[in-house]
N, C-alpha and C. Protein backbone atom coordinates (compact mmCIF):
# COMPACT_ATOMS: atom_id res chain seq x y z
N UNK A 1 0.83 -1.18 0.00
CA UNK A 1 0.00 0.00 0.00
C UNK A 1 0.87 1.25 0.00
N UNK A 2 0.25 2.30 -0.84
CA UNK A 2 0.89 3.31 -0.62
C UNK A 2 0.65 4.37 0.52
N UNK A 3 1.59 5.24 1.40
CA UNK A 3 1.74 6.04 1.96
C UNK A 3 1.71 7.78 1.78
N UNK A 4 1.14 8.44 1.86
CA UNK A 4 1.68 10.04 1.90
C UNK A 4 1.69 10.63 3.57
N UNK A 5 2.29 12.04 2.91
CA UNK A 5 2.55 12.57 4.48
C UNK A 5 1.25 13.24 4.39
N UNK A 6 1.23 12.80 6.41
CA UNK A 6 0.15 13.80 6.42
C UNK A 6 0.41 15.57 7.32
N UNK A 7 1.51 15.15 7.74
CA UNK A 7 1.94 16.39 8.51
C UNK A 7 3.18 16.38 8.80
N UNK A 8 4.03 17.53 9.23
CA UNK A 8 5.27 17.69 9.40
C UNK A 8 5.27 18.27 10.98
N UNK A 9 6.52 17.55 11.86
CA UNK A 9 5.94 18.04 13.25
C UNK A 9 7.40 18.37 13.97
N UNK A 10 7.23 19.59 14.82
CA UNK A 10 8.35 19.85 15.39
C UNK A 10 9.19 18.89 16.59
N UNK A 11 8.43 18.36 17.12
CA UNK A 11 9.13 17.84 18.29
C UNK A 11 8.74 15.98 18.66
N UNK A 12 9.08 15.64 18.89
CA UNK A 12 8.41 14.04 19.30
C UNK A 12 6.93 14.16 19.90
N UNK A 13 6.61 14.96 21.24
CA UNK A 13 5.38 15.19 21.88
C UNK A 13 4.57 15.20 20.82
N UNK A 14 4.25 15.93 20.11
CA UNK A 14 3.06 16.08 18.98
C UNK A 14 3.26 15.00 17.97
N UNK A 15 4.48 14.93 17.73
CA UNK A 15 3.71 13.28 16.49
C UNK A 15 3.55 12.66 17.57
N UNK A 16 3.94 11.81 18.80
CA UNK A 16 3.18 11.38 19.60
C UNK A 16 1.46 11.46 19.90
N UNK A 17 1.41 12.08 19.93
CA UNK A 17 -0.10 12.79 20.29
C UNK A 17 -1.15 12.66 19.09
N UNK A 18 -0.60 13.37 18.21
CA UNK A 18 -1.00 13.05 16.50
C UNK A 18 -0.88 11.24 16.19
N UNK A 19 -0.31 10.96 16.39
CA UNK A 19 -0.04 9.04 16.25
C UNK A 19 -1.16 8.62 17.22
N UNK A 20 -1.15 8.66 18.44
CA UNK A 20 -2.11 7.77 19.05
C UNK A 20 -3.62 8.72 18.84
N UNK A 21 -3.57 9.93 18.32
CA UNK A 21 -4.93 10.26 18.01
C UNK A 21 -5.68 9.75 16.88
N UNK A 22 -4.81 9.39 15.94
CA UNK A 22 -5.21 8.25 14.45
C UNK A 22 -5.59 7.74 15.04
N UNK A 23 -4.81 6.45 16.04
CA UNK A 23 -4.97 5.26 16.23
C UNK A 23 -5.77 5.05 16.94
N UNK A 24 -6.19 6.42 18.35
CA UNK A 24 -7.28 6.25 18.30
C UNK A 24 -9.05 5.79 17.38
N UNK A 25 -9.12 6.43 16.27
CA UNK A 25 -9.37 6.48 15.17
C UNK A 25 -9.66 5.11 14.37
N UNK A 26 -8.57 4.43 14.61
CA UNK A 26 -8.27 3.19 13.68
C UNK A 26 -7.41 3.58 12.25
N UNK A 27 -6.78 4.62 12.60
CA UNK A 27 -5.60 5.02 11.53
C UNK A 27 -4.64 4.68 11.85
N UNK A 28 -3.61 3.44 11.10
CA UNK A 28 -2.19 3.55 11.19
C UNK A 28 -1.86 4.54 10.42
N UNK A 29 -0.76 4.96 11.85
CA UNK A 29 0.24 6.09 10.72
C UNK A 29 1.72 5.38 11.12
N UNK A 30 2.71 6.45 10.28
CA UNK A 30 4.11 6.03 10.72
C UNK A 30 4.92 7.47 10.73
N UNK A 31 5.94 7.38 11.07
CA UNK A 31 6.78 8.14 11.64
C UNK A 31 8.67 8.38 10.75
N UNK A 32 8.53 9.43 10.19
CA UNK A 32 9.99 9.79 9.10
C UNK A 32 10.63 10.33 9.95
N UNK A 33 12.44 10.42 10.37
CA UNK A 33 12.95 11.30 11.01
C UNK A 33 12.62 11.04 12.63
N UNK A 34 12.07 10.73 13.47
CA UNK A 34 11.85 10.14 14.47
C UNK A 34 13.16 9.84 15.26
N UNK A 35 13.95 9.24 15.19
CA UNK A 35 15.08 8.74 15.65
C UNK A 35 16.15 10.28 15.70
N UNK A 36 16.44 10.67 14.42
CA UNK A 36 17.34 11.54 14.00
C UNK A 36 16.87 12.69 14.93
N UNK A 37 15.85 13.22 15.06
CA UNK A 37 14.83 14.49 16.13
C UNK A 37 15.04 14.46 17.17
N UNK A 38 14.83 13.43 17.90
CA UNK A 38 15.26 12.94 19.26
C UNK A 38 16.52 12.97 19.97
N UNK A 39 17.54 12.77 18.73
CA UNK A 39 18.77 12.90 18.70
C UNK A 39 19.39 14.21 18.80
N UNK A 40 19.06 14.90 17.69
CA UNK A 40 19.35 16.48 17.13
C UNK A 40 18.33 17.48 17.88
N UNK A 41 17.27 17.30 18.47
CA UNK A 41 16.40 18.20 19.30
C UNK A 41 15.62 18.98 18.33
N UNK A 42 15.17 19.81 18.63
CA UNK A 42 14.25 20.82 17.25
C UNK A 42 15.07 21.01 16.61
N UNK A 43 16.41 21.16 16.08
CA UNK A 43 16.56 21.41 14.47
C UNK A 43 15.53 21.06 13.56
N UNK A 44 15.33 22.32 12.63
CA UNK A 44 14.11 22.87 11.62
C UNK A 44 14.58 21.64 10.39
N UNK A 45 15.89 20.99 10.43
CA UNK A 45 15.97 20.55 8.91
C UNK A 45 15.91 18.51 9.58
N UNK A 46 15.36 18.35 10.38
CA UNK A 46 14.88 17.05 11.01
C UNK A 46 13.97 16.69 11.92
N UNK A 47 12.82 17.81 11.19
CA UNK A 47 11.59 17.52 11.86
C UNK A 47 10.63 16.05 11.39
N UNK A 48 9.59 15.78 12.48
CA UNK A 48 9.18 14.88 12.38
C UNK A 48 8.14 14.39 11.16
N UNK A 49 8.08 13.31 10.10
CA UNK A 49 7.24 13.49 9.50
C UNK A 49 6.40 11.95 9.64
N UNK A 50 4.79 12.61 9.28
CA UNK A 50 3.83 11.67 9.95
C UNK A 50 3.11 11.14 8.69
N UNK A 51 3.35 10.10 8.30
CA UNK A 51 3.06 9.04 7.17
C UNK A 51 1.12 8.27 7.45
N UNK A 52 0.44 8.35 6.45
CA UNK A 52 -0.30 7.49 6.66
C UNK A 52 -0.75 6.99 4.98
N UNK A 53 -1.49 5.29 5.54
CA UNK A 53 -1.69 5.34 3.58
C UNK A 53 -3.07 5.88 3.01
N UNK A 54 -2.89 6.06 2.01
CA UNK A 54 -3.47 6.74 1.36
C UNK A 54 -4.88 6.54 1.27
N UNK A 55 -5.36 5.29 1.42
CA UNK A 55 -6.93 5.06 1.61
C UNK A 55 -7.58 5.59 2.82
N UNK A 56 -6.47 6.14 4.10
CA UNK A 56 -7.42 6.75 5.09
C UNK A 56 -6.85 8.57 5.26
N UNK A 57 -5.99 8.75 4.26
CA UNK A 57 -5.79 9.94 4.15
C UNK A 57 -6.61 11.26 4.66
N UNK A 58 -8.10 10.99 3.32
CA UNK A 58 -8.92 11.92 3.98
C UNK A 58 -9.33 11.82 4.85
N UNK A 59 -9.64 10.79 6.02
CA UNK A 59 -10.12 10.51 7.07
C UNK A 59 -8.92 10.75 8.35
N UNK A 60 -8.17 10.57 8.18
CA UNK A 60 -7.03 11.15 8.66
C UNK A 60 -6.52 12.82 8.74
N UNK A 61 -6.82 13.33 7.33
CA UNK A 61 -6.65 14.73 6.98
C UNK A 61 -8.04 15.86 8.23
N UNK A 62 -9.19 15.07 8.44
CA UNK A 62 -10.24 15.39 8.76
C UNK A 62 -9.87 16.13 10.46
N UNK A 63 -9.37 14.78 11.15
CA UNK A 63 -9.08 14.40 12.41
C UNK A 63 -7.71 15.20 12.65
N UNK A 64 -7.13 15.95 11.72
CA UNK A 64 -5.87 16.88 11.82
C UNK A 64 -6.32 17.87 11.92
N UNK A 65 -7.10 18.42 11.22
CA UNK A 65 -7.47 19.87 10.94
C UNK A 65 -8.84 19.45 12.53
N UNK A 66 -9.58 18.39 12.83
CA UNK A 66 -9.93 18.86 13.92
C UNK A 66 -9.22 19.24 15.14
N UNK A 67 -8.12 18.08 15.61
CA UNK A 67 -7.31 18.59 16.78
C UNK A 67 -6.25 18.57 16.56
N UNK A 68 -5.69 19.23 15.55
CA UNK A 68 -4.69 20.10 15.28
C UNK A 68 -4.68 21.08 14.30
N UNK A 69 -5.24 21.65 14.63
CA UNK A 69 -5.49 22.85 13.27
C UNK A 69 -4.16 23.72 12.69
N UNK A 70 -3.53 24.07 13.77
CA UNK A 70 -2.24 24.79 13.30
C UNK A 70 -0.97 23.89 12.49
N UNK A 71 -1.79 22.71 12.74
CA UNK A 71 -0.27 21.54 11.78
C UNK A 71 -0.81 22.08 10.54
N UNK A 72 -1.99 22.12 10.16
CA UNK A 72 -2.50 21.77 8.98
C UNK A 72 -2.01 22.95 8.07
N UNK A 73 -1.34 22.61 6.93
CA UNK A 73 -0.74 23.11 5.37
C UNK A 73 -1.74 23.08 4.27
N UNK A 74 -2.20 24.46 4.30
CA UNK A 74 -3.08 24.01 2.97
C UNK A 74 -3.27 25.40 2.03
């Protein structure tokens, strides 16, 4: 299956938060840069990125812009 991003995130706490709020949901997502962030701290050029596939995208996209509105790029 294919994957897109669904958001780009500064710190571990929020893709945290953003991850188990999918999954609340019944959205797997996944996690780009994760390791490297944790490592390097907020540096802007290894922020976190939050993967989900593409069949729950919009349903996913929905649940971003509800409780997280300021992630959302549009």
């Amino acid at each position: 299956m294919k994957t897109v991003i669904l958001a780009t995130l500064e710190n571990s706490f929020q893709a945290n938060l953003l991850k188990e709020t999918l999954s609340n949901e019944g959205i797997e997502s996944f996690f780009k840069n994760e390791n490297i962030s944790s490592i390097l701290g907020n540096m802007p050029d290894f922020q976190i990125e939050i993967y989900v596939f593409d069949k729950d995208y919009a349903e996913a996209l929905i649940i971003l812009k509800r409780g997280f509105p300021d992630l959302v790029i549009e």
